[in-house]
N, C-alpha and C. Protein backbone atom coordinates (compact mmCIF):
# COMPACT_ATOMS: atom_id res chain seq x y z
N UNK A 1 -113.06 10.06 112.45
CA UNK A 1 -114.18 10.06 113.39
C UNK A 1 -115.37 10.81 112.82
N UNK A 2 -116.37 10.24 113.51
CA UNK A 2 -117.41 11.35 113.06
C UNK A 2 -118.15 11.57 114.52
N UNK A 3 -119.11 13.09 113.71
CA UNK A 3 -119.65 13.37 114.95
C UNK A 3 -121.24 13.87 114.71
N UNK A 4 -122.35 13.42 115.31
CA UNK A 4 -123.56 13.36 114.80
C UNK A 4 -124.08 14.68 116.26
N UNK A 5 -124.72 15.94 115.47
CA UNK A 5 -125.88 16.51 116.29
C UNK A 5 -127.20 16.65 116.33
N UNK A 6 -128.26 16.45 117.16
CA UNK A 6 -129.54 16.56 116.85
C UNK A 6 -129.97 17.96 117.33
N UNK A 7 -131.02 18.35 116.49
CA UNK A 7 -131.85 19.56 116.84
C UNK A 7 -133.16 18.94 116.36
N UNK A 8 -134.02 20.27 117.21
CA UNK A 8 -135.49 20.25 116.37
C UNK A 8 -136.34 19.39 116.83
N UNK A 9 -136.07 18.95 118.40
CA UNK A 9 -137.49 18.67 119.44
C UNK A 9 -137.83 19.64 120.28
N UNK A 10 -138.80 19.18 120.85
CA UNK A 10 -140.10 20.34 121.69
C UNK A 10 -140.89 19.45 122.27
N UNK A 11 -141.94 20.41 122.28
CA UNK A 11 -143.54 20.23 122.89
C UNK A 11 -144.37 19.79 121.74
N UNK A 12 -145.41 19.00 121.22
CA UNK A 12 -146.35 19.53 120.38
C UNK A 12 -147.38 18.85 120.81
N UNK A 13 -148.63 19.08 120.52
CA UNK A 13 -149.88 18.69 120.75
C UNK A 13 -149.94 17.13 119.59
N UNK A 14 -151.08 16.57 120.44
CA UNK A 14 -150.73 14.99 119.82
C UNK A 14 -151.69 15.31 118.30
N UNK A 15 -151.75 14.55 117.10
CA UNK A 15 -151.43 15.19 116.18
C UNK A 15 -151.00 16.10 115.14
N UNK A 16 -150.01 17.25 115.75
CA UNK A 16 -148.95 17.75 115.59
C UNK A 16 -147.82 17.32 114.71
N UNK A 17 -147.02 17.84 114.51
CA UNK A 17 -145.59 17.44 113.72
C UNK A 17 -144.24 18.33 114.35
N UNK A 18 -143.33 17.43 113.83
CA UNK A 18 -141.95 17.99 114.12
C UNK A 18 -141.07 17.30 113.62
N UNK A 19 -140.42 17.87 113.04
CA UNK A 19 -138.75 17.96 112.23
C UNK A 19 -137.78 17.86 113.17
N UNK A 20 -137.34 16.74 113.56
CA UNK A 20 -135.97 16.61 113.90
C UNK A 20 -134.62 16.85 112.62
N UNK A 21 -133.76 17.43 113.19
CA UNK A 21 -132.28 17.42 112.22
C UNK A 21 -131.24 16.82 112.93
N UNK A 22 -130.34 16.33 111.88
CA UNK A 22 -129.11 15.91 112.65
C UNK A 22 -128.50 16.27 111.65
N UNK A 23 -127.16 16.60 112.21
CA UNK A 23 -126.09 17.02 111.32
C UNK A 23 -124.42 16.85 111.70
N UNK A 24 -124.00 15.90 110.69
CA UNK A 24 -122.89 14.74 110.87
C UNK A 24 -121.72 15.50 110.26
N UNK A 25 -120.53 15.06 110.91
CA UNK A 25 -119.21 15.77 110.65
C UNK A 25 -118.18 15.06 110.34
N UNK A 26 -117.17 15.32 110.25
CA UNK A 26 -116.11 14.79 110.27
C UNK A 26 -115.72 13.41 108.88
N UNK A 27 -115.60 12.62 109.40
CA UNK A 27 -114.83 11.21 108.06
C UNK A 27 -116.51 10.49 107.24
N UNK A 28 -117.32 11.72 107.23
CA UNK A 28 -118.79 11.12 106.65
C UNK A 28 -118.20 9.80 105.42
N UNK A 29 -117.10 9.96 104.62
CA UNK A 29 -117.43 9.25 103.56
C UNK A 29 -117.42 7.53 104.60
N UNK A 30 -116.91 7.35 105.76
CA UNK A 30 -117.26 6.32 106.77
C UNK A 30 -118.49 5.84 106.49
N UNK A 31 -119.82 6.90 106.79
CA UNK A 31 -121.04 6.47 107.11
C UNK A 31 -121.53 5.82 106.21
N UNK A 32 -122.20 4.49 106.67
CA UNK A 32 -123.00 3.79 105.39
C UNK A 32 -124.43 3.83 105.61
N UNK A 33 -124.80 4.16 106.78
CA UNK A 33 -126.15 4.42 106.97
C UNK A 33 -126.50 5.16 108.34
N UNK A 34 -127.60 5.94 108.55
CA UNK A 34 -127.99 6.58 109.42
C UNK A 34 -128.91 6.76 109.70
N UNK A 35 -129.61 6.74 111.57
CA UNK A 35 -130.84 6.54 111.48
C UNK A 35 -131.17 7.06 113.04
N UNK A 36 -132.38 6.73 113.19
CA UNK A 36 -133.32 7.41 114.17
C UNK A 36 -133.35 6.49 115.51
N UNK A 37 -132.87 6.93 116.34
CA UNK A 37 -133.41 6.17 117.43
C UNK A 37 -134.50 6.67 118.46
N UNK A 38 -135.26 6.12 119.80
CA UNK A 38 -135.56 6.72 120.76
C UNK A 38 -135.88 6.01 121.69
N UNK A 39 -135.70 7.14 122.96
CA UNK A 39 -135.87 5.99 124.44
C UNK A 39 -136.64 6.87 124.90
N UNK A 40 -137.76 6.30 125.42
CA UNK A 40 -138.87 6.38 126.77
C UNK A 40 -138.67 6.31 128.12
N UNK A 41 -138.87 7.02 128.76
CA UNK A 41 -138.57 6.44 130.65
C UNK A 41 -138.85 5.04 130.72
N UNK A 42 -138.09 4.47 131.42
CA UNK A 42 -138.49 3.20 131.71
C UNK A 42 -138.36 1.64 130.75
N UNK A 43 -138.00 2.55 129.63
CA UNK A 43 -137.96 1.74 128.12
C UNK A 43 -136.62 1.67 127.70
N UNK A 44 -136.56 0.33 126.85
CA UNK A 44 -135.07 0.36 126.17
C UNK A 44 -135.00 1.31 124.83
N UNK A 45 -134.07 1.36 124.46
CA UNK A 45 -133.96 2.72 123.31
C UNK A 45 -134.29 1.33 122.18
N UNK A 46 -134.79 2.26 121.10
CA UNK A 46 -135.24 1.24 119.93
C UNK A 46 -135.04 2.28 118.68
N UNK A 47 -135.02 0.90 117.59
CA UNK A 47 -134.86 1.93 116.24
C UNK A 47 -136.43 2.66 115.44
N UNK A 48 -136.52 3.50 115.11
CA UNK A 48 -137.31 4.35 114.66
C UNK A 48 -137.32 4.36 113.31
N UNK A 49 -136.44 4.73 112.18
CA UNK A 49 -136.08 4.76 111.29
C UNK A 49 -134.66 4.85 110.93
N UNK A 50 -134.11 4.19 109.70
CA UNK A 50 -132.85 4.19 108.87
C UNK A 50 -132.81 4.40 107.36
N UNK A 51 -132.03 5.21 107.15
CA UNK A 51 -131.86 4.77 105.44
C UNK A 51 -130.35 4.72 105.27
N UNK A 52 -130.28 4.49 104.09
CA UNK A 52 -128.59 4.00 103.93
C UNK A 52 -128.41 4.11 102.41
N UNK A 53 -126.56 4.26 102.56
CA UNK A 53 -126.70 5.17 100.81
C UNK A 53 -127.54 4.76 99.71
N UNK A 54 -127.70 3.27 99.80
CA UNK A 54 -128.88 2.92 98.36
C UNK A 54 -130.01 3.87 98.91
N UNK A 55 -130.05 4.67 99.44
CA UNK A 55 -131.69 5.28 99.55
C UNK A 55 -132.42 4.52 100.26
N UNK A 56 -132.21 3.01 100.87
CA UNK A 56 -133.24 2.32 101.40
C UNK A 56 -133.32 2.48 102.77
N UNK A 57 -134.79 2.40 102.80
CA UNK A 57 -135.58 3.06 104.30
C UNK A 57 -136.18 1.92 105.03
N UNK A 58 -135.76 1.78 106.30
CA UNK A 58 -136.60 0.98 106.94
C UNK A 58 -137.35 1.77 108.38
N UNK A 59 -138.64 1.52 108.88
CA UNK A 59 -139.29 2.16 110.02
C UNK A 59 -139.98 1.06 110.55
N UNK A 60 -140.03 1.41 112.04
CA UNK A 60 -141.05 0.62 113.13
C UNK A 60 -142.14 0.65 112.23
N UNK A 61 -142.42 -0.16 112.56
CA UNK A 61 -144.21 -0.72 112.89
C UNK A 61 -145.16 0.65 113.10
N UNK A 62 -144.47 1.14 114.38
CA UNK A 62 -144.89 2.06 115.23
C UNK A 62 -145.64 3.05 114.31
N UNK A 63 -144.39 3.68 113.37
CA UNK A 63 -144.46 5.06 113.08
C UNK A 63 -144.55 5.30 111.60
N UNK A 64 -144.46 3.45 110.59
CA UNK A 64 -144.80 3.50 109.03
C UNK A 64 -146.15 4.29 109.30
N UNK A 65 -145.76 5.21 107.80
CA UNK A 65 -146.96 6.08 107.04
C UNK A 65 -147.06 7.85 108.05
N UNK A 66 -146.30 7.52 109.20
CA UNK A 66 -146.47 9.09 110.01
C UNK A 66 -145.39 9.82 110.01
N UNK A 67 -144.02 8.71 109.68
CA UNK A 67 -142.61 9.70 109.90
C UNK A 67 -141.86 9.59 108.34
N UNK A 68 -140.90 10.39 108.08
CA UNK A 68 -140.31 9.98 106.96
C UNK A 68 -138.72 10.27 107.15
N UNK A 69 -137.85 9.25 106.86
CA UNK A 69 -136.21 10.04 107.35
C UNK A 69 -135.66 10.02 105.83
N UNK A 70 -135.16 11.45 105.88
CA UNK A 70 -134.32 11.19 104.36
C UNK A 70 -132.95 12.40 105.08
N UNK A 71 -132.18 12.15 103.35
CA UNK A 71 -131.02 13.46 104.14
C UNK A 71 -130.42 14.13 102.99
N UNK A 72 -129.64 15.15 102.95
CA UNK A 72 -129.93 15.94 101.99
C UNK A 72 -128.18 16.69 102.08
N UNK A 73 -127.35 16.92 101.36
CA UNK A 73 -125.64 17.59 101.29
C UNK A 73 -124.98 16.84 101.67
N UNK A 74 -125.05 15.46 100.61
CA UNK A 74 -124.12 14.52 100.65
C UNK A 74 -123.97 14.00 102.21
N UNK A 75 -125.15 13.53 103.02
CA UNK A 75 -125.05 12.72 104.22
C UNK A 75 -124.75 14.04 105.40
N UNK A 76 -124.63 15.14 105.28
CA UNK A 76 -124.21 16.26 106.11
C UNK A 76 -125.61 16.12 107.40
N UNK A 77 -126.39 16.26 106.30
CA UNK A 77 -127.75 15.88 106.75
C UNK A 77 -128.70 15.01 107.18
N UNK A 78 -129.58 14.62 107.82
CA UNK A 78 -130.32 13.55 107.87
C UNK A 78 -131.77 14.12 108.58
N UNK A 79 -132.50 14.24 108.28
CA UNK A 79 -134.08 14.61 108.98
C UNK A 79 -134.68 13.17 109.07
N UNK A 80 -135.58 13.62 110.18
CA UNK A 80 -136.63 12.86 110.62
C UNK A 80 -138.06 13.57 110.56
N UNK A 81 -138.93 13.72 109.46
CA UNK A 81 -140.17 14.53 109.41
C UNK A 81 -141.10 13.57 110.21
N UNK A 82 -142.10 14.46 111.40
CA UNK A 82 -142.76 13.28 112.34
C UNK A 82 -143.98 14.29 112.43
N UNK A 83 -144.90 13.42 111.49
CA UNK A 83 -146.45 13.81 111.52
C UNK A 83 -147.63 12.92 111.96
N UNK A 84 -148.46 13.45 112.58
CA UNK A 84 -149.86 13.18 113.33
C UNK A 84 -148.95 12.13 114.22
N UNK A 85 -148.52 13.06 115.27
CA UNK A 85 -147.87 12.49 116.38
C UNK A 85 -148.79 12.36 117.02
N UNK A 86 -148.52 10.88 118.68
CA UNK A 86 -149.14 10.33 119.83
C UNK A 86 -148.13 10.93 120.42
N UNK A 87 -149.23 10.31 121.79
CA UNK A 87 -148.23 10.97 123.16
C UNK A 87 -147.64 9.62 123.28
N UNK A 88 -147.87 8.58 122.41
CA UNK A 88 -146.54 7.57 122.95
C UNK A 88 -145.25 7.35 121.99
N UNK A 89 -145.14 8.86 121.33
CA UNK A 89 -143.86 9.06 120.59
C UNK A 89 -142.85 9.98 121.49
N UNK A 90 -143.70 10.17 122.67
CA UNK A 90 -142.79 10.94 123.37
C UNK A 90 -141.81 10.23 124.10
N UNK A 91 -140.07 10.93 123.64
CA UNK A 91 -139.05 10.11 123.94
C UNK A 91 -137.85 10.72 123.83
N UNK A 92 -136.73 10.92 124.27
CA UNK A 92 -135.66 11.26 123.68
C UNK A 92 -135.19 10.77 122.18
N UNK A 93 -135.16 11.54 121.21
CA UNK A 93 -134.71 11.11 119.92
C UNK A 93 -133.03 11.00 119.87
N UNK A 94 -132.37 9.79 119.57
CA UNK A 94 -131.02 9.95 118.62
C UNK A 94 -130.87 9.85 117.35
N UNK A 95 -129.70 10.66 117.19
CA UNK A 95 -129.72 10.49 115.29
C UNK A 95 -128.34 9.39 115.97
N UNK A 96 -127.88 8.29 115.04
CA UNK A 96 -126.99 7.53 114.83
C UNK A 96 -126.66 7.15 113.90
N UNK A 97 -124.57 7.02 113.35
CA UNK A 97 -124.16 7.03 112.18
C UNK A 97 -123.65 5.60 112.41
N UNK A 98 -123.67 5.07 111.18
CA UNK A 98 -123.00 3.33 111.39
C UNK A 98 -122.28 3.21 110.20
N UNK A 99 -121.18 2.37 110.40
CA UNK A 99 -120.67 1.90 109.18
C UNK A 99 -120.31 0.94 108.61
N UNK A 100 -119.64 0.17 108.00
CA UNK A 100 -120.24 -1.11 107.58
C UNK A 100 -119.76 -2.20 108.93
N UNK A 101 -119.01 -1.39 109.64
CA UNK A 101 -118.43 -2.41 110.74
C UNK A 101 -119.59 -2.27 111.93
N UNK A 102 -120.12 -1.17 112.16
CA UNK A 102 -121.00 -0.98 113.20
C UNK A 102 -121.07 0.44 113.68
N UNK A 103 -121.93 0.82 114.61
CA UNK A 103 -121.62 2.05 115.22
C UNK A 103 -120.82 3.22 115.54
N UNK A 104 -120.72 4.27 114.98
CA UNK A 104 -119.36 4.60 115.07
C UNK A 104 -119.81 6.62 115.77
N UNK A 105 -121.27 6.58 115.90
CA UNK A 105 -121.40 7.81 116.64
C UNK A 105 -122.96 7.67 116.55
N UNK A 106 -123.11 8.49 118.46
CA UNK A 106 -124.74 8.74 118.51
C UNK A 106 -124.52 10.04 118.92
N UNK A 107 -125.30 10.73 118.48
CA UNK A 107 -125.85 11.84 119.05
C UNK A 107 -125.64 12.45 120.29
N UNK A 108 -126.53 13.40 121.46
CA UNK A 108 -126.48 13.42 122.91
C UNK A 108 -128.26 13.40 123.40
N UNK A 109 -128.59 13.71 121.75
CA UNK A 109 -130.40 13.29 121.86
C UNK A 109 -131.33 14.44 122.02
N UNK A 110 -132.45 14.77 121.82
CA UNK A 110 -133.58 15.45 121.50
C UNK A 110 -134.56 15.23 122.02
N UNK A 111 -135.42 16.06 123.32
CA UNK A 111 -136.60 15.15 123.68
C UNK A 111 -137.62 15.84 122.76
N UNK A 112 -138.62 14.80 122.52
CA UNK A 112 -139.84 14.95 122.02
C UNK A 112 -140.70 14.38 122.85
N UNK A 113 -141.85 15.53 123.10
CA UNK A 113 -142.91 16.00 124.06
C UNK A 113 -144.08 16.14 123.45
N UNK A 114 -145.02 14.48 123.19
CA UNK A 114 -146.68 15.30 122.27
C UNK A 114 -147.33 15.14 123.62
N UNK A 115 -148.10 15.93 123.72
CA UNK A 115 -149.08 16.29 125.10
C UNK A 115 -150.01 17.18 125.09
N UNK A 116 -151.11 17.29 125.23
CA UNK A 116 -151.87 18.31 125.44
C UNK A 116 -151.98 19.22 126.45
């Protein structure tokens, strides 16, 4: 099994930044890729960013050129760096681990708050 935690949301003013972390446990050599989710009131949860062991990164539309996800102690790790934030990034963040079969752990989530 594995088990994914997020830290490292808040408040910030809209162009602002913030570092989300997640940090994954258990049968990691499972994970084949891991990535960012988030849900809005009222909104379905959507993907944000992924990368996966080749290193390859994919991001919304939304948030190419403002966020960057990489991860760092052999997959232990996974960040989400999120710069010159909107207030329509505000959302609960998940980190989520997948493996080649599918889903196999989310998070319990992180809200992120840009607002003045």
């Amino acid at each position: 099994q594995v088990q994914v935690v997020e830290s490292g949301g808040g408040l910030v003013q809209p162009g602002g930044s913030l570092r989300l972390s997640c940090a994954a446990s258990g049968s990691i050599f499972s994970i084949a890729s891991m990535g960012w989710y988030r849900q809005a009131p009222g909104k379905q949860r959507e993907l944000v960013a992924v990368i996966n062991r080749g290193v390859t990164t994919i991001y919304a539309d939304s948030v190419k050129g403002r966020f960057t996800i990489s991860t760092e102690n052999a997959w232990n790790m996974v960040y989400l760096q999120m710069n010159s934030l909107k207030t329509e990034d505000s959302a609960v963040y998940y980190c989520n681990a997948q493996s080649y079969s599918g889903p196999i752990a989310w998070g319990q989530g992180t809200q992120v708050t840009v607002s003045s």
